[in-house]
N, C-alpha and C. Protein backbone atom coordinates (compact mmCIF):
# COMPACT_ATOMS: atom_id res chain seq x y z
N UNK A 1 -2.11 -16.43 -22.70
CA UNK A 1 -0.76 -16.69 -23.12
C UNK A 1 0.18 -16.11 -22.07
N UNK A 2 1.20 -16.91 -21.36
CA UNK A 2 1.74 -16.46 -20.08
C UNK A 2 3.20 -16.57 -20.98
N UNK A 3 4.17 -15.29 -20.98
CA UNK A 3 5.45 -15.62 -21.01
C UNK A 3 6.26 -14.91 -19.84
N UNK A 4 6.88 -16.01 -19.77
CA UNK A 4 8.47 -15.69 -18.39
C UNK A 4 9.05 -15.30 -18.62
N UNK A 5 9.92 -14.74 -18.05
CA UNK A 5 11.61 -14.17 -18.58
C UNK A 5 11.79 -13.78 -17.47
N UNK A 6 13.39 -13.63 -17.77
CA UNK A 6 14.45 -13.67 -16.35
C UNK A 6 15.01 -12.20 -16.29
N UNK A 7 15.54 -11.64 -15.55
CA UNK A 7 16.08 -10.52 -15.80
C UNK A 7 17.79 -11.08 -15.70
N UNK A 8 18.46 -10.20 -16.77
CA UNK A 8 20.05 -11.03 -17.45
C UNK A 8 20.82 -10.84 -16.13
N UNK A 9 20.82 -9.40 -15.12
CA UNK A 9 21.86 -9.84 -14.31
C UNK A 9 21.35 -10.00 -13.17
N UNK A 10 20.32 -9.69 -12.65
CA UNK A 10 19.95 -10.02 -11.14
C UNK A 10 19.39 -11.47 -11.14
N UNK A 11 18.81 -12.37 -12.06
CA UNK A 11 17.89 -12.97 -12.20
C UNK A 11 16.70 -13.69 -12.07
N UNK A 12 15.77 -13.91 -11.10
CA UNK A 12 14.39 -14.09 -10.54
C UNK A 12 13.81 -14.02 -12.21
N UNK A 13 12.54 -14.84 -11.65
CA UNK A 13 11.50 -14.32 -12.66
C UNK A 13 10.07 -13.79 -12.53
N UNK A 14 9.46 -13.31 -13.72
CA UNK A 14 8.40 -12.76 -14.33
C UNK A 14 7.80 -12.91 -15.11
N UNK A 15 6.36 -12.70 -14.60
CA UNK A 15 5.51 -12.65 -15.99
C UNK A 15 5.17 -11.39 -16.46
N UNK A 16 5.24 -11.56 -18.13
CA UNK A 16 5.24 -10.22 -18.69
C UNK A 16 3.56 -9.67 -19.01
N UNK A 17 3.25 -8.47 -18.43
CA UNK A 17 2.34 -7.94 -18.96
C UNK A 17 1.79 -7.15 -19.76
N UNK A 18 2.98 -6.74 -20.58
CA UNK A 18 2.85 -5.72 -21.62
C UNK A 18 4.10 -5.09 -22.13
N UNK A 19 4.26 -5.06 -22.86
CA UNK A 19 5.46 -3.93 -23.83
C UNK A 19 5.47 -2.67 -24.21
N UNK A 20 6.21 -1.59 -24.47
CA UNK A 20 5.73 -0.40 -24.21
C UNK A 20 7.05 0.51 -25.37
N UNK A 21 6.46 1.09 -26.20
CA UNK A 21 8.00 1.91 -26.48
C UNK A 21 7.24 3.50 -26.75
N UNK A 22 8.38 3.95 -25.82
CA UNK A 22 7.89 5.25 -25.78
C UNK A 22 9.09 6.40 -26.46
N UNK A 23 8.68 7.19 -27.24
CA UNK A 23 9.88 8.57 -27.89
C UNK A 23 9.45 10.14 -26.67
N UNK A 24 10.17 10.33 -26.48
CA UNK A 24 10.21 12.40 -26.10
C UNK A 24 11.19 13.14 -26.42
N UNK A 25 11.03 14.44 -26.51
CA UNK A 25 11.65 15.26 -26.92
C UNK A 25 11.00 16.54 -26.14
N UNK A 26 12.01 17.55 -25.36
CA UNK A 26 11.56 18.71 -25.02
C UNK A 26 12.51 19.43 -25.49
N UNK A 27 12.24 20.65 -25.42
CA UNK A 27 12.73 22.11 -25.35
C UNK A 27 12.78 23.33 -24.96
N UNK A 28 13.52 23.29 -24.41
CA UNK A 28 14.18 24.93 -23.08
C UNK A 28 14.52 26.13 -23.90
N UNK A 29 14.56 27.08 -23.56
CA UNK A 29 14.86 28.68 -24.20
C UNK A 29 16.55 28.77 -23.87
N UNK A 30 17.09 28.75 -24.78
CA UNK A 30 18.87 29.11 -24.59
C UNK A 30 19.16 30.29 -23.55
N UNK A 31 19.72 30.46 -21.93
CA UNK A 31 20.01 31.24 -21.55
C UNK A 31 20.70 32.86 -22.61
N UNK A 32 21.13 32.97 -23.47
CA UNK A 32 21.52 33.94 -24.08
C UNK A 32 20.80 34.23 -25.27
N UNK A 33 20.15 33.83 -25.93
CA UNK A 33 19.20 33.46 -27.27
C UNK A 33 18.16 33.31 -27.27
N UNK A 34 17.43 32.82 -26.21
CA UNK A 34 15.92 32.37 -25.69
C UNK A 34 15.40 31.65 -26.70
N UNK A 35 14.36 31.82 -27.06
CA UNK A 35 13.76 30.60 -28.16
C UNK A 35 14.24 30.55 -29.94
N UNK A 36 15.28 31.60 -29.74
CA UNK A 36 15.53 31.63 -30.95
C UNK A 36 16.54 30.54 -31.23
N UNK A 37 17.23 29.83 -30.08
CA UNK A 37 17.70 28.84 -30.64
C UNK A 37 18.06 27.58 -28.92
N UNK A 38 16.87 26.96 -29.13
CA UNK A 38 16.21 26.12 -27.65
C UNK A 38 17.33 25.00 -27.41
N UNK A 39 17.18 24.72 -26.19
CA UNK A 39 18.39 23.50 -25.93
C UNK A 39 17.39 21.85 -26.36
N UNK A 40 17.63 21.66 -26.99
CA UNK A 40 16.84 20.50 -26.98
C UNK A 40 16.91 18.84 -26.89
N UNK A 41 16.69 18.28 -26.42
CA UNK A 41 16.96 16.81 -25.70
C UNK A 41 15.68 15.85 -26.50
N UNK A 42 16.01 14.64 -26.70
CA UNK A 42 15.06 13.67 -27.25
C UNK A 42 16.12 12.31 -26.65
N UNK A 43 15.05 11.15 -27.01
CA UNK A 43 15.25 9.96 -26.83
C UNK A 43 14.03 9.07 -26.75
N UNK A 44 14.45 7.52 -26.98
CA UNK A 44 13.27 6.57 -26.45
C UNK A 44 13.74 5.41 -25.55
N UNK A 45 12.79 4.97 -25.47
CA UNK A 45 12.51 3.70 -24.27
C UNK A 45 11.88 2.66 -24.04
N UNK A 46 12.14 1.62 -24.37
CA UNK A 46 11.71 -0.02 -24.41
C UNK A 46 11.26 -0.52 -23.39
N UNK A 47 10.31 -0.39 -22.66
CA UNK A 47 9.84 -1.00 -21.65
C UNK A 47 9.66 -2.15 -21.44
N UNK A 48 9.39 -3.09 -20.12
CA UNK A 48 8.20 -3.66 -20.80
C UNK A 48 7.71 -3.48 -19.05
N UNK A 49 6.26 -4.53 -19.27
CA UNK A 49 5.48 -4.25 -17.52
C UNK A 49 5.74 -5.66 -17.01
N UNK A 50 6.18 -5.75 -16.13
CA UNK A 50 6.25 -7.28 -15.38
C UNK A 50 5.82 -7.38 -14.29
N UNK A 51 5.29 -8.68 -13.70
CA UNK A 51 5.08 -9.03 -12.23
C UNK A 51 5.74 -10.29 -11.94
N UNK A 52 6.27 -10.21 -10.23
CA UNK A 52 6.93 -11.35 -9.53
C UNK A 52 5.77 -11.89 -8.88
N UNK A 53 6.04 -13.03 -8.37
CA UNK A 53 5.41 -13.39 -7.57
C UNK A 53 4.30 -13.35 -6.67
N UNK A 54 4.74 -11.87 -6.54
CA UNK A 54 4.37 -10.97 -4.91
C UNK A 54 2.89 -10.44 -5.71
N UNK A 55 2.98 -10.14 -7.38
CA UNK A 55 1.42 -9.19 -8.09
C UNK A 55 1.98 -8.24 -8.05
N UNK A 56 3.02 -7.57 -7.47
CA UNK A 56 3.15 -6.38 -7.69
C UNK A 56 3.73 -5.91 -9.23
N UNK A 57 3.35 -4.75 -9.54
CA UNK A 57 3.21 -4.11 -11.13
C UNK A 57 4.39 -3.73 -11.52
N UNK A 58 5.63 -3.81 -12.38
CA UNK A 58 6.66 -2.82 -12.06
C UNK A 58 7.16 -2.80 -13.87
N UNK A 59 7.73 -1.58 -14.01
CA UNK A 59 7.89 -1.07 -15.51
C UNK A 59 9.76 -0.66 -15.63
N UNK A 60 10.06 -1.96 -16.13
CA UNK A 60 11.39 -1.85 -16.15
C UNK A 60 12.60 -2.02 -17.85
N UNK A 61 13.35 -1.79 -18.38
CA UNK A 61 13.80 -1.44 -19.45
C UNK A 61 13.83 -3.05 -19.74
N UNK A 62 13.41 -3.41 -21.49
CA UNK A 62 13.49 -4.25 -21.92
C UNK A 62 14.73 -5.20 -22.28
N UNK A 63 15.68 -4.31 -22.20
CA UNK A 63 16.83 -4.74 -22.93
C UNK A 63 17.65 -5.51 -21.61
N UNK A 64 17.15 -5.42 -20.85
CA UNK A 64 17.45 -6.36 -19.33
C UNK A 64 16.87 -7.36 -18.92
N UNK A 65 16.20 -8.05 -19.61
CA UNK A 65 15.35 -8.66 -19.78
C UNK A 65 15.44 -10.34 -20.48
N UNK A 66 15.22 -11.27 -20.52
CA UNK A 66 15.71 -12.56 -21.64
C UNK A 66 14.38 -13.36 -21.36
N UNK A 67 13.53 -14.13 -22.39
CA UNK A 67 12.40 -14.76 -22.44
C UNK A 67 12.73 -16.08 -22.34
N UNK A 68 12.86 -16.67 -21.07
CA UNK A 68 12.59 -18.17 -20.65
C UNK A 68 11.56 -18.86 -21.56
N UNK A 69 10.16 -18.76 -21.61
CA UNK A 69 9.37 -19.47 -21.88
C UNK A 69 8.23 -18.72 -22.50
N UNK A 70 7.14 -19.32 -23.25
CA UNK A 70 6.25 -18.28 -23.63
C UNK A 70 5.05 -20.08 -23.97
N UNK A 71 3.95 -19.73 -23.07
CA UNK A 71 3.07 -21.07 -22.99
C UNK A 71 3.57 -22.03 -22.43
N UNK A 72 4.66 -21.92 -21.75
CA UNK A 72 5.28 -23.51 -21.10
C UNK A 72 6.10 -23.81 -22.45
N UNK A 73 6.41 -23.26 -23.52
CA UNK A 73 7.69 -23.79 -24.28
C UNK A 73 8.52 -23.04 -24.59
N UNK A 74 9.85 -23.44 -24.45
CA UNK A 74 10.85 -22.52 -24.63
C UNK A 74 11.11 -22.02 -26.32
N UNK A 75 11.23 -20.31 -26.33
CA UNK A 75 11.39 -19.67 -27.60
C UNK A 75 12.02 -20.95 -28.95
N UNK A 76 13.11 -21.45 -28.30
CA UNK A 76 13.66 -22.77 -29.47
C UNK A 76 12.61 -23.51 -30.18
N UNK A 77 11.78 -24.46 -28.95
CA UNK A 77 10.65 -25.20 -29.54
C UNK A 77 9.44 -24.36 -30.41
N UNK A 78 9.45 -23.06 -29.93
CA UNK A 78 8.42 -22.32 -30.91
C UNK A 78 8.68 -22.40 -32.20
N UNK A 79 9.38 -21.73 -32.42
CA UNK A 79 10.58 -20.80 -33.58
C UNK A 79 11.23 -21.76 -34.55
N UNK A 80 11.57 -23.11 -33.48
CA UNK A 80 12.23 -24.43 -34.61
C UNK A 80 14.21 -23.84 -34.83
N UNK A 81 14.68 -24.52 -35.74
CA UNK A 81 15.87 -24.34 -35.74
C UNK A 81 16.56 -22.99 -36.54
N UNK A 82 15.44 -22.73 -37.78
CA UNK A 82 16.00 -21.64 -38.63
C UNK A 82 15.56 -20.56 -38.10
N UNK A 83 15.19 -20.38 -36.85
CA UNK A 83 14.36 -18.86 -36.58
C UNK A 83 16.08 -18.01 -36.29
N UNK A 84 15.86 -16.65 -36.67
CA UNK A 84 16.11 -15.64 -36.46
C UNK A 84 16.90 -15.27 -35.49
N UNK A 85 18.27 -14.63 -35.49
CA UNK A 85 19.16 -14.62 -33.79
C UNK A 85 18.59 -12.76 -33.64
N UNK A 86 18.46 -12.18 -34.62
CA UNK A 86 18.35 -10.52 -34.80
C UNK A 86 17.77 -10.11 -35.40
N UNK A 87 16.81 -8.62 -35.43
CA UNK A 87 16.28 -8.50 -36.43
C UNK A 87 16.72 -7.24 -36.95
């Protein structure tokens, strides 16, 4: 199953090789407090893995991303008319 997609502002394309969502969270010792009360940072990240042309591997944010085709038919012809704009 081969799907394409374009990237929204540079645009060239790719084939996708995988999707990825990743969460972290660390935590530092408060310069004045130390672990009694840590600086702490979290977040996540939508990947996905694509290749151009060239084979080369590259892991870039999903949300930059738009799906041309998936089997040689475009998402419309899959999905039909009532599919879904959001989820």
């Amino acid at each position: 199953m081969a799907i394409i997609v374009t990237h929204k502002e540079k645009g060239g394309r790719f084939a996708v090789l995988g999707a990825n969502f990743d969460q972290w969270k660390t935590a530092r010792g408060d310069a004045l407090f130390g672990n009694l009360f840590p600086v702490e940072r979290e977040g996540a990240v939508r990947v996905v893995t694509v290749c151009g042309a060239d084979g080369v591997i590259q892991f870039a944010d999903a949300d930059k991303f738009r799906v041309l085709s998936i089997d040689g038919k475009t998402p419309q012809e899959l999905l039909g008319e009532g599919a879904a704009h959001e989820v």
